[in-house]
C-alpha atoms as a PDB file:
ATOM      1  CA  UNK A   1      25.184   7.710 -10.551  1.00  0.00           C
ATOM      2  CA  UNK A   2      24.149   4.581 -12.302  1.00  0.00           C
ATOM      3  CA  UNK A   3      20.690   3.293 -12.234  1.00  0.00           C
ATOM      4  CA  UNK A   4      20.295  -0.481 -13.124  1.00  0.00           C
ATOM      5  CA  UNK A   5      17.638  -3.018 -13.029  1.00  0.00           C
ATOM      6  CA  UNK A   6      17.760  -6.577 -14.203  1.00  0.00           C
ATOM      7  CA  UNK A   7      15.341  -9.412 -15.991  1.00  0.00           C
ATOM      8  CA  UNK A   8      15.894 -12.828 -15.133  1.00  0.00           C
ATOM      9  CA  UNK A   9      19.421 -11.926 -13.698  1.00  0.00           C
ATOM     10  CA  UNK A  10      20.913  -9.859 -16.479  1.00  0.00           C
ATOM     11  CA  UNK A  11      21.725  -6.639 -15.694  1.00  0.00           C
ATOM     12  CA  UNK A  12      20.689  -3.808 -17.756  1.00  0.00           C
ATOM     13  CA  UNK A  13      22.026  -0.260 -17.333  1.00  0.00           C
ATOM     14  CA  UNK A  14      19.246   2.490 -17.718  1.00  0.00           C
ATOM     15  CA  UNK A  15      21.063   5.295 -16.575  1.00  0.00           C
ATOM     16  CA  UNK A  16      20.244   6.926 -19.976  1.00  0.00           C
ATOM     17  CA  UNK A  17      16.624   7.514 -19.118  1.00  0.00           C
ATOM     18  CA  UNK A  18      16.503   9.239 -15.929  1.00  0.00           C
ATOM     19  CA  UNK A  19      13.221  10.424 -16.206  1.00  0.00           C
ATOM     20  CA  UNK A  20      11.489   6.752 -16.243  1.00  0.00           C
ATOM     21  CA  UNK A  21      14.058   5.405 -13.847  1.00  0.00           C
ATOM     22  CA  UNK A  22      15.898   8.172 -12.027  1.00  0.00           C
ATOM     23  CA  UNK A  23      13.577   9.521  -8.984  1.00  0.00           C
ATOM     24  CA  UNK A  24      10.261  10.520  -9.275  1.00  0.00           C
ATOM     25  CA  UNK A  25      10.451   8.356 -12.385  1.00  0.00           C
ATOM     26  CA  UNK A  26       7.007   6.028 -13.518  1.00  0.00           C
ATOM     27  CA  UNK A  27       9.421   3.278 -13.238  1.00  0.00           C
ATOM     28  CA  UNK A  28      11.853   4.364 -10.001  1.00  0.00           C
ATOM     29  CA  UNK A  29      10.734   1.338  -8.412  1.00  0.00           C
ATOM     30  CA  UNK A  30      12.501  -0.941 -10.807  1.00  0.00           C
ATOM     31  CA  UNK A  31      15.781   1.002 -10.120  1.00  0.00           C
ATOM     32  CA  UNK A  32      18.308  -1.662  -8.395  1.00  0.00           C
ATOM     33  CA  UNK A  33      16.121  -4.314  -8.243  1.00  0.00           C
ATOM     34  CA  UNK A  34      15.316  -7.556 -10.787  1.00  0.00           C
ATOM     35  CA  UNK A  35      12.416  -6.826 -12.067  1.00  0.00           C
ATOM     36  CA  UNK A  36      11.432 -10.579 -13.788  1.00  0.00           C
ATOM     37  CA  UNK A  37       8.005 -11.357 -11.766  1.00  0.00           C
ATOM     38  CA  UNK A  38       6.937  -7.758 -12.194  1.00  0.00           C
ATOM     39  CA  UNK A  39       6.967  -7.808 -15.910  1.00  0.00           C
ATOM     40  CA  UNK A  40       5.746 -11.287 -15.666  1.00  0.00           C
ATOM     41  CA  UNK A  41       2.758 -10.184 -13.776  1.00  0.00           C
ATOM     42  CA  UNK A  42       2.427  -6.337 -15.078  1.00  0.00           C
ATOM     43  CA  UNK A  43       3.145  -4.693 -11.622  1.00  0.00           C
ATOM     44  CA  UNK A  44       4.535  -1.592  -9.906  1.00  0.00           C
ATOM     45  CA  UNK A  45       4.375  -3.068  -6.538  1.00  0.00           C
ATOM     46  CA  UNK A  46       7.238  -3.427  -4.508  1.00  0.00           C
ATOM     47  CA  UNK A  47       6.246  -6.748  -3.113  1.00  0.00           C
ATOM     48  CA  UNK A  48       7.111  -8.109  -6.429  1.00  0.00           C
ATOM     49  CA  UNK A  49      10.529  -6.862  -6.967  1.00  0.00           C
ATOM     50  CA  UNK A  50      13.173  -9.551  -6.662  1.00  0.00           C
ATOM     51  CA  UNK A  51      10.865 -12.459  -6.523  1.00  0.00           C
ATOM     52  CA  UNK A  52      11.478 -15.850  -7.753  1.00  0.00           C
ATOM     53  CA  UNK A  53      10.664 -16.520 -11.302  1.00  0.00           C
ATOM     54  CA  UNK A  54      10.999 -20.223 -12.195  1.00  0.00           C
ATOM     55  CA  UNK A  55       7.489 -21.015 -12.434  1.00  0.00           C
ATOM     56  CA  UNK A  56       6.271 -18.527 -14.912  1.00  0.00           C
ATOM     57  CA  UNK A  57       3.212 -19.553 -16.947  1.00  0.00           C
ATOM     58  CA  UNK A  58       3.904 -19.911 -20.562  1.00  0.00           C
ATOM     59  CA  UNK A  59       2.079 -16.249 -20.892  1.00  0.00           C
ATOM     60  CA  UNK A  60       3.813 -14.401 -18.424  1.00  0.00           C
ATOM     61  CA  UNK A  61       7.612 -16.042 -19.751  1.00  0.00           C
ATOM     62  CA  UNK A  62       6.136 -14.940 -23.008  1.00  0.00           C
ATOM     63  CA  UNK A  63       5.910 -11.294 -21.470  1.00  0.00           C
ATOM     64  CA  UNK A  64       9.220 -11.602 -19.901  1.00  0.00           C
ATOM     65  CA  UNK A  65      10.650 -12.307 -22.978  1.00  0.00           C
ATOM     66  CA  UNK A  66       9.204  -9.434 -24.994  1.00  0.00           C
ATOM     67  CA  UNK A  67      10.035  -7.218 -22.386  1.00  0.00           C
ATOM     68  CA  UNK A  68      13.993  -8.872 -22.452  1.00  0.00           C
ATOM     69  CA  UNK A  69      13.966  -7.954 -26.209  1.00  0.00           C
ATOM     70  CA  UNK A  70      13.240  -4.843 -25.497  1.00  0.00           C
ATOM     71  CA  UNK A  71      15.798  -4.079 -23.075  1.00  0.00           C
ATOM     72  CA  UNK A  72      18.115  -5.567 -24.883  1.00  0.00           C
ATOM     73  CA  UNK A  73      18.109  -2.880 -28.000  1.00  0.00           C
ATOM     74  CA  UNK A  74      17.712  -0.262 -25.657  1.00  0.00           C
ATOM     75  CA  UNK A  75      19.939  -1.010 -23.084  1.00  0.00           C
ATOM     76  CA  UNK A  76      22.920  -2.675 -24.673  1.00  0.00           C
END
């Protein structure tokens, strides 16, 4: 099975690291969900899964973007 998450809408497929993602994971909470405001915000909470993200200080878009970069090369 597939595990994906996405960042500001684009989906990324992270399926080849199971072990952050998959269950029981550190990051199984991001699986199937956008994850924007979480990175934003540097949280693991549920309650910030799929949450708007169109007022993002300049800091936490900053993050966002880092974190996009990131996922990006990894994730292609």
């Amino acid at each position: 099975d597939k595990i994906l998450t996405s960042i500001e809408g684009q989906v990324y497929d992270v399926s080849s690291n199971p072990d952050m993602y998959g269950p029981g994971g550190s990051y199984a909470v991001f699986a199937g969900h956008d994850i924007t405001y979480c990175l934003a915000i540097t949280s693991l909470e549920t309650e910030n899964l799929d949450r708007p993200y169109n007022n993002l200080s300049e800091d936490e878009q900053s993050r966002v973007n880092a974190f996009k970069e990131r996922f990006n090369s990894k994730y292609p």
